[in-house]
Structure formats: C-alpha cells, structure tokens
N, C-alpha and C. Protein backbone atom coordinates (compact mmCIF):
# COMPACT_ATOMS: atom_id res chain seq x y z
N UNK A 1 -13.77 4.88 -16.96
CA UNK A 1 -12.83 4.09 -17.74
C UNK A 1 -13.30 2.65 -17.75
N UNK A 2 -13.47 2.24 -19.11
CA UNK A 2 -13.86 1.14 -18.78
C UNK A 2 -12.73 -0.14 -18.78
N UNK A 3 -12.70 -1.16 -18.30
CA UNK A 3 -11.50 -1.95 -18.09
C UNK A 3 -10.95 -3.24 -18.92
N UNK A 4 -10.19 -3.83 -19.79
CA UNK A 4 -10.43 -4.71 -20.36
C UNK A 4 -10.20 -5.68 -19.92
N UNK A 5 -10.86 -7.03 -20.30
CA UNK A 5 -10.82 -8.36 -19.64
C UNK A 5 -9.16 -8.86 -20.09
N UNK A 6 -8.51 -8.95 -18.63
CA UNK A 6 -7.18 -9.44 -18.68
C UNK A 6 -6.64 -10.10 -17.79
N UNK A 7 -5.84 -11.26 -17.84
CA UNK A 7 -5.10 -11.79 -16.96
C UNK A 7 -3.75 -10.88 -16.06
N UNK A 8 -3.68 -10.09 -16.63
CA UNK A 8 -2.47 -8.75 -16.43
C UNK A 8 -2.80 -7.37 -16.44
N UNK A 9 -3.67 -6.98 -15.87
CA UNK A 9 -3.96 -5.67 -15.65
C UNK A 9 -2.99 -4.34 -15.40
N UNK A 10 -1.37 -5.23 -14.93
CA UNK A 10 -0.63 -4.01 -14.66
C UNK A 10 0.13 -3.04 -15.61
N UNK A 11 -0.43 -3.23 -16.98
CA UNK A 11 0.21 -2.29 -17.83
C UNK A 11 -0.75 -1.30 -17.96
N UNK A 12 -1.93 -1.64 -17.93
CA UNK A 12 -3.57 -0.72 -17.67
C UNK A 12 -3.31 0.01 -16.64
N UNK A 13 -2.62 -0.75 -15.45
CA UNK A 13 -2.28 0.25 -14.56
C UNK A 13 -1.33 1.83 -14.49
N UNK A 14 -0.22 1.05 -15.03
CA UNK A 14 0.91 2.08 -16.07
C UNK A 14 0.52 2.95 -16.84
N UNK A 15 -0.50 2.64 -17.63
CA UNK A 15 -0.79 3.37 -18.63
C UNK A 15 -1.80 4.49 -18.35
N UNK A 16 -2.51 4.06 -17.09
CA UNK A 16 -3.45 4.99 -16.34
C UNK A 16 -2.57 5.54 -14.86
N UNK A 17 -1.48 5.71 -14.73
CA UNK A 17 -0.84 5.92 -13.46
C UNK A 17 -1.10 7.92 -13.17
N UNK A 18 -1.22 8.20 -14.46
CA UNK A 18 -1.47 9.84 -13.96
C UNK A 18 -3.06 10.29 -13.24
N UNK A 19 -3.59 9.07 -13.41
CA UNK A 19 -5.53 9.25 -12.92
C UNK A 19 -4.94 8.51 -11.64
N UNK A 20 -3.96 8.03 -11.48
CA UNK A 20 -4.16 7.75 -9.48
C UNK A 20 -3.71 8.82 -8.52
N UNK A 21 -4.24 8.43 -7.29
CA UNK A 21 -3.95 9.17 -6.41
C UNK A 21 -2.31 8.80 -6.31
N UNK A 22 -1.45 9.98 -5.33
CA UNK A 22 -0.10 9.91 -5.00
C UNK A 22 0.23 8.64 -4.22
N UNK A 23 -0.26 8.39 -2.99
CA UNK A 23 0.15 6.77 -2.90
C UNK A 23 0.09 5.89 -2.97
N UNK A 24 -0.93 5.72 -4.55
CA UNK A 24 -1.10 4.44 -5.11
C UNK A 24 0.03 4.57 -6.96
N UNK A 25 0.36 5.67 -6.90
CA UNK A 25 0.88 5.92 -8.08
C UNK A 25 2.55 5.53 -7.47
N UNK A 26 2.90 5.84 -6.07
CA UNK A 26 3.98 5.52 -5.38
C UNK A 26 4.42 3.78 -5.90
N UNK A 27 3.11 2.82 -5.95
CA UNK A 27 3.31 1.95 -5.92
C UNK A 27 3.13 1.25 -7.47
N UNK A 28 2.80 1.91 -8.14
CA UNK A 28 2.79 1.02 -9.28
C UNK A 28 3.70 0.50 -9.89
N UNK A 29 4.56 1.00 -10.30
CA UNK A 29 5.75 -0.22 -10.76
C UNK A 29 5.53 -2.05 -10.08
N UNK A 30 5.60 -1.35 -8.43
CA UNK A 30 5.58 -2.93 -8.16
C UNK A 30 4.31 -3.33 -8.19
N UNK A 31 3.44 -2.87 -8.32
CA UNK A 31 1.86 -3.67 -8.58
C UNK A 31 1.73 -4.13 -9.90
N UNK A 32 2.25 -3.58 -11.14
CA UNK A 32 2.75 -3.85 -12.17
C UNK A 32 3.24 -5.29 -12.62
N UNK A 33 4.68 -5.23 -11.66
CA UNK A 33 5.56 -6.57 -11.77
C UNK A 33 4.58 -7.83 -11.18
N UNK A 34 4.19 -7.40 -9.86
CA UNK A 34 2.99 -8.56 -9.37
C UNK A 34 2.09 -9.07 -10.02
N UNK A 35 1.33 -8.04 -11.18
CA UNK A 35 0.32 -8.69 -11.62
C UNK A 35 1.22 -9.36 -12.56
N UNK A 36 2.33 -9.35 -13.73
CA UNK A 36 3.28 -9.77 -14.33
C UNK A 36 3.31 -11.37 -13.64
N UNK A 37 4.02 -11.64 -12.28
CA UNK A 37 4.11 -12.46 -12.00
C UNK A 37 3.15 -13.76 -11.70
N UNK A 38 2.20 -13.04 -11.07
CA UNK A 38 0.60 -13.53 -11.03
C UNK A 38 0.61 -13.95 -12.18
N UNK A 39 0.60 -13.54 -13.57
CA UNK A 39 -0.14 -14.25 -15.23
C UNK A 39 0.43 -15.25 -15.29
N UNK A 40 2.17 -15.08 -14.69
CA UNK A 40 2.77 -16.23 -15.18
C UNK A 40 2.69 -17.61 -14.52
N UNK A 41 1.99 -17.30 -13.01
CA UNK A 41 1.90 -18.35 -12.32
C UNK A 41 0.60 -19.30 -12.48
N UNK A 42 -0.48 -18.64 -12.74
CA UNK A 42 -1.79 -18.79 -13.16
C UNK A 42 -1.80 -20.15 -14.60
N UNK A 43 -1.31 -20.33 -15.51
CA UNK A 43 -1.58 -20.80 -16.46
C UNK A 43 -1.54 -22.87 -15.18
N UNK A 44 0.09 -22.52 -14.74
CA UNK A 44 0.09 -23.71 -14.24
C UNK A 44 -0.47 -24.22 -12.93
N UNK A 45 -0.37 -23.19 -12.02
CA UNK A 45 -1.64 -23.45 -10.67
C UNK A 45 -2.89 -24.03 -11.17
N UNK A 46 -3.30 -23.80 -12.70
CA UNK A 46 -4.66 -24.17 -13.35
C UNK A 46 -4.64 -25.51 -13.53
N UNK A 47 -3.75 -25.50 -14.83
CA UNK A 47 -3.51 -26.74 -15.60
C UNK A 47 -2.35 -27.91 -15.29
N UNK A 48 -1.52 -27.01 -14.58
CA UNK A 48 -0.63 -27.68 -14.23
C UNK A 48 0.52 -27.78 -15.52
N UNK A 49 1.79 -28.91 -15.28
CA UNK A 49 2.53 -28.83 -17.00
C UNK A 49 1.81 -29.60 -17.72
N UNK A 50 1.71 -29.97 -18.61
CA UNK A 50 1.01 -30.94 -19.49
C UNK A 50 1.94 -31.56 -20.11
N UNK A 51 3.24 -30.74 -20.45
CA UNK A 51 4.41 -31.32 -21.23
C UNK A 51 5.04 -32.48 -20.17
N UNK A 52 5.72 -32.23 -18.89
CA UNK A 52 5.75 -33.00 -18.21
C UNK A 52 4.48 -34.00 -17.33
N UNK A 53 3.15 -33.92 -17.97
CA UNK A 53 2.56 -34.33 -16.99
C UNK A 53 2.60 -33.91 -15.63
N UNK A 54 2.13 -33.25 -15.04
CA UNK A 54 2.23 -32.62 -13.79
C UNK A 54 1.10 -32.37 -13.07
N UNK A 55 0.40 -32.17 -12.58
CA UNK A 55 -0.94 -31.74 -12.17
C UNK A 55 -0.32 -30.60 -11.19
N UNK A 56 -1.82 -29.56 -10.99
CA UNK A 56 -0.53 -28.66 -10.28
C UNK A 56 -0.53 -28.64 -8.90
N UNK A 57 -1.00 -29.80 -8.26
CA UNK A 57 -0.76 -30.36 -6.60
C UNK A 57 1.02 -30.64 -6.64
N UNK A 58 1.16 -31.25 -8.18
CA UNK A 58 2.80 -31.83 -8.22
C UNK A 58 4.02 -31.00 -8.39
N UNK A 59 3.26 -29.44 -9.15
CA UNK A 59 3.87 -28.70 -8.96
C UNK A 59 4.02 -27.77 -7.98
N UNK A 60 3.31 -27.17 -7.22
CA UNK A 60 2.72 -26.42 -6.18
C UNK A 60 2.64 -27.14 -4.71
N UNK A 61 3.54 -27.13 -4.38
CA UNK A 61 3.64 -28.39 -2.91
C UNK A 61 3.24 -27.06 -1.57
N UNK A 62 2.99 -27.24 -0.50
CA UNK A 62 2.66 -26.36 0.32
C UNK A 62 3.72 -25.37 0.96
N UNK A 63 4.61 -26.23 0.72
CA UNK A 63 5.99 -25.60 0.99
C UNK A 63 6.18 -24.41 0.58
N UNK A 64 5.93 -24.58 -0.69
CA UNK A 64 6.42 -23.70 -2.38
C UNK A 64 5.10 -22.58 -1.91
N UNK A 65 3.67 -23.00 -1.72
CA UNK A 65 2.72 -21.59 -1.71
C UNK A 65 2.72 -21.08 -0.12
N UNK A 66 3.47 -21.74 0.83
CA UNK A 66 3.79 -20.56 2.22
C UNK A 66 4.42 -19.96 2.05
N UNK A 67 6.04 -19.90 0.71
CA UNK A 67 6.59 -18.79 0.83
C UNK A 67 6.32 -17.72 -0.25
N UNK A 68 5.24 -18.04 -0.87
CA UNK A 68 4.31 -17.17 -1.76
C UNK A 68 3.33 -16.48 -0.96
C-alpha cells in the first residue's frame, strides 16, 4: 500500500482498519482523533498566529506543552 503525503494520516488509517492486526484495529478511532488533533496543532507550533502576531514561543508556553 502505498501511502499518501499527509499531515493527517488517520482517515488512511480508518479506511485501511480491516488490513490491521486486532490490537491495533482496537485502537484506531483514537489514533484517528490524535492524528486529527496533531494537524490542527501543527499549522501554529510552526508559524505561530500571524493574525494576532504571535510567534509560537507566545503561543506555546511550557506550561501549555507539559500537559500535552
């Protein structure tokens, strides 16, 4: 299978859930939502906001990625 270049792999996952083994197929839904969450966090860990000016040290304080 070959894989396509994506920031979100977990619908590839979904969509291939009958080619996994039983306790990785146990888990897909939530590997799913993770990678989901992961895309959405990614744009600004990068760039940060741009609308507010932000860099993403300003958004992302250490606080905020220990309980990540």
């Amino acid at each position: 299978m070959e894989c396509p270049k994506t920031h979100d792999p977990g619908k590839i996952l979904l969509q291939s859930v009958d080619r996994l083994p039983d306790w990785l197929k146990n888990e897909a839904d939530n590997l799913a939502y993770i990678s989901r969450w992961l895309r959405a966090e990614r744009e600004p860990l990068i760039y940060g906001d741009e609308v507010e000016g932000l860099s993403p040290t300003e958004l992302y304080t250490k606080v905020i990625a220990e309980k990540h």
